[in-house]
C-alpha atoms as a PDB file:
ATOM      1  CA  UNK A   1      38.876  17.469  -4.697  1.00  0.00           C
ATOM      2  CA  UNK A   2      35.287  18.095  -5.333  1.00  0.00           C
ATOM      3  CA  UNK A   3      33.990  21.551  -5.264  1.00  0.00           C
ATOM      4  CA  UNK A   4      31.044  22.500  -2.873  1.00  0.00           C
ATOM      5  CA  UNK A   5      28.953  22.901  -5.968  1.00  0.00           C
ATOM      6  CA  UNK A   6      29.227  19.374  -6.830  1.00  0.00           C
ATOM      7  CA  UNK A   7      28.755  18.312  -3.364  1.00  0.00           C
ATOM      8  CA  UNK A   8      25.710  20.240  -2.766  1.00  0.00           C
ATOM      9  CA  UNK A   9      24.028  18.926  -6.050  1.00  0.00           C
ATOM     10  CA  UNK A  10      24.940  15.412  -5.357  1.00  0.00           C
ATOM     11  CA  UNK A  11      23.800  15.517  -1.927  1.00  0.00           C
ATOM     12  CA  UNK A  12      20.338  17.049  -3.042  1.00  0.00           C
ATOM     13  CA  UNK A  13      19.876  14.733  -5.724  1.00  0.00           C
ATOM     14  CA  UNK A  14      20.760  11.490  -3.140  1.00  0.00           C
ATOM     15  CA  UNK A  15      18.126  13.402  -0.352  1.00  0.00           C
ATOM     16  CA  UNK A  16      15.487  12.915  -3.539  1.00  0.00           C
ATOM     17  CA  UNK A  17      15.983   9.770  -4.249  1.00  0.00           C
ATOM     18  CA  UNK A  18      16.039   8.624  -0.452  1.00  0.00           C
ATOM     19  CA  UNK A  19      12.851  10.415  -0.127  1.00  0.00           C
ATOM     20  CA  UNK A  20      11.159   9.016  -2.857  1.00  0.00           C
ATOM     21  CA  UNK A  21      12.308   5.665  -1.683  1.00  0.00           C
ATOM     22  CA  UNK A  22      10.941   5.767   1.866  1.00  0.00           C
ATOM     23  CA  UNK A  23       7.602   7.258   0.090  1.00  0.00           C
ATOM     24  CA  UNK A  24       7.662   4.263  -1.914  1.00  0.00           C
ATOM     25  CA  UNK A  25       8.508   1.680   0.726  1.00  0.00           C
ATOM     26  CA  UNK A  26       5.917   3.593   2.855  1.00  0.00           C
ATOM     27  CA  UNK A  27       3.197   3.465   0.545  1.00  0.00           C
ATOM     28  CA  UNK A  28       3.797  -0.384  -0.314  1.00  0.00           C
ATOM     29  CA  UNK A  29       3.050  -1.292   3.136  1.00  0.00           C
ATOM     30  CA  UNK A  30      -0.726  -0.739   3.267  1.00  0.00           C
ATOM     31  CA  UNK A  31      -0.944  -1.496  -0.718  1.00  0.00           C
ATOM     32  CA  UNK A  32      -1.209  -5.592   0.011  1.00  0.00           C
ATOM     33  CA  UNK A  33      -4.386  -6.432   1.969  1.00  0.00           C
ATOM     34  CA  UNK A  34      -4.003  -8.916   5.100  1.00  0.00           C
ATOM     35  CA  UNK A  35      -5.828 -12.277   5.275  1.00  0.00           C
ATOM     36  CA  UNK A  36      -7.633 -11.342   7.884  1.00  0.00           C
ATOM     37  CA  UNK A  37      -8.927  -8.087   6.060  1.00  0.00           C
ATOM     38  CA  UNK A  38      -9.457  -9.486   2.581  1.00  0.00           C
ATOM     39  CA  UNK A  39     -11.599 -12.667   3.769  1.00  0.00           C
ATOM     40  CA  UNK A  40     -13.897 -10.640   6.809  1.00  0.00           C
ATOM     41  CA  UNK A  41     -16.667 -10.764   4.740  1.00  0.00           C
ATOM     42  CA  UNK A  42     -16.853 -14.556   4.347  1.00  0.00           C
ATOM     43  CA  UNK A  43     -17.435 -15.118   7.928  1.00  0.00           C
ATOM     44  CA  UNK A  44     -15.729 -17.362  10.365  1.00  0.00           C
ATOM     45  CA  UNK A  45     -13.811 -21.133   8.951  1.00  0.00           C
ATOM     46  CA  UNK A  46     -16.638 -23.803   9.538  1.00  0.00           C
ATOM     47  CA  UNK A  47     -19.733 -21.744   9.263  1.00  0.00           C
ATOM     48  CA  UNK A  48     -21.798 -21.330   6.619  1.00  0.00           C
ATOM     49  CA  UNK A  49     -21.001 -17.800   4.898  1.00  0.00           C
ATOM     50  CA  UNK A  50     -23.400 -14.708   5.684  1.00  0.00           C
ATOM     51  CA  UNK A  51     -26.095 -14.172   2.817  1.00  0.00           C
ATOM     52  CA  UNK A  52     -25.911 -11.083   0.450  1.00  0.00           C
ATOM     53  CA  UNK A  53     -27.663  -7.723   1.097  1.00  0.00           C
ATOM     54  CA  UNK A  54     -30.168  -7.108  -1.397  1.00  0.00           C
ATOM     55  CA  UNK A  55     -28.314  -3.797  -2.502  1.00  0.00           C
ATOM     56  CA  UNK A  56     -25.093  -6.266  -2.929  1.00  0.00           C
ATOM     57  CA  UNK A  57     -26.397  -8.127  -6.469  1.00  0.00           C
ATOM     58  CA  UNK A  58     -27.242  -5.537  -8.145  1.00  0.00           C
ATOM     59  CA  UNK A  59     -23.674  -3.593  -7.464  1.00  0.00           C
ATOM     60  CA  UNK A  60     -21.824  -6.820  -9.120  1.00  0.00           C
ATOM     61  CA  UNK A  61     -24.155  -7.508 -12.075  1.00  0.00           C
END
């Protein structure tokens, strides 16, 4: 039989992981944009799409 040592240090060590795990799964969840998020800027399917800010060309050159 396993002594309460052993128990205590595998239990921590399996409370770690699971924690780091439901960080991780946590985190991933916002990481990935949505369509509707990533393409607001290009304005609605049909129409033409909205013209640049001034301030806007000189941030991408």
């Amino acid at each position: 039989m396993a002594s309460e040592t052993e128990i205590t240090r595998n239990k921590r060590k399996r409370r770690h992981q699971n924690a780091g795990r439901d960080r991780k799964r946590k985190m991933s969840q916002n990481s990935t944009a949505s369509y509707d998020a990533l393409f607001a800027g290009c304005g609605a399917p049909g129409e033409p799409a909205p013209k640049a800010k001034s301030g806007d060309a000189a941030k991408s050159s």
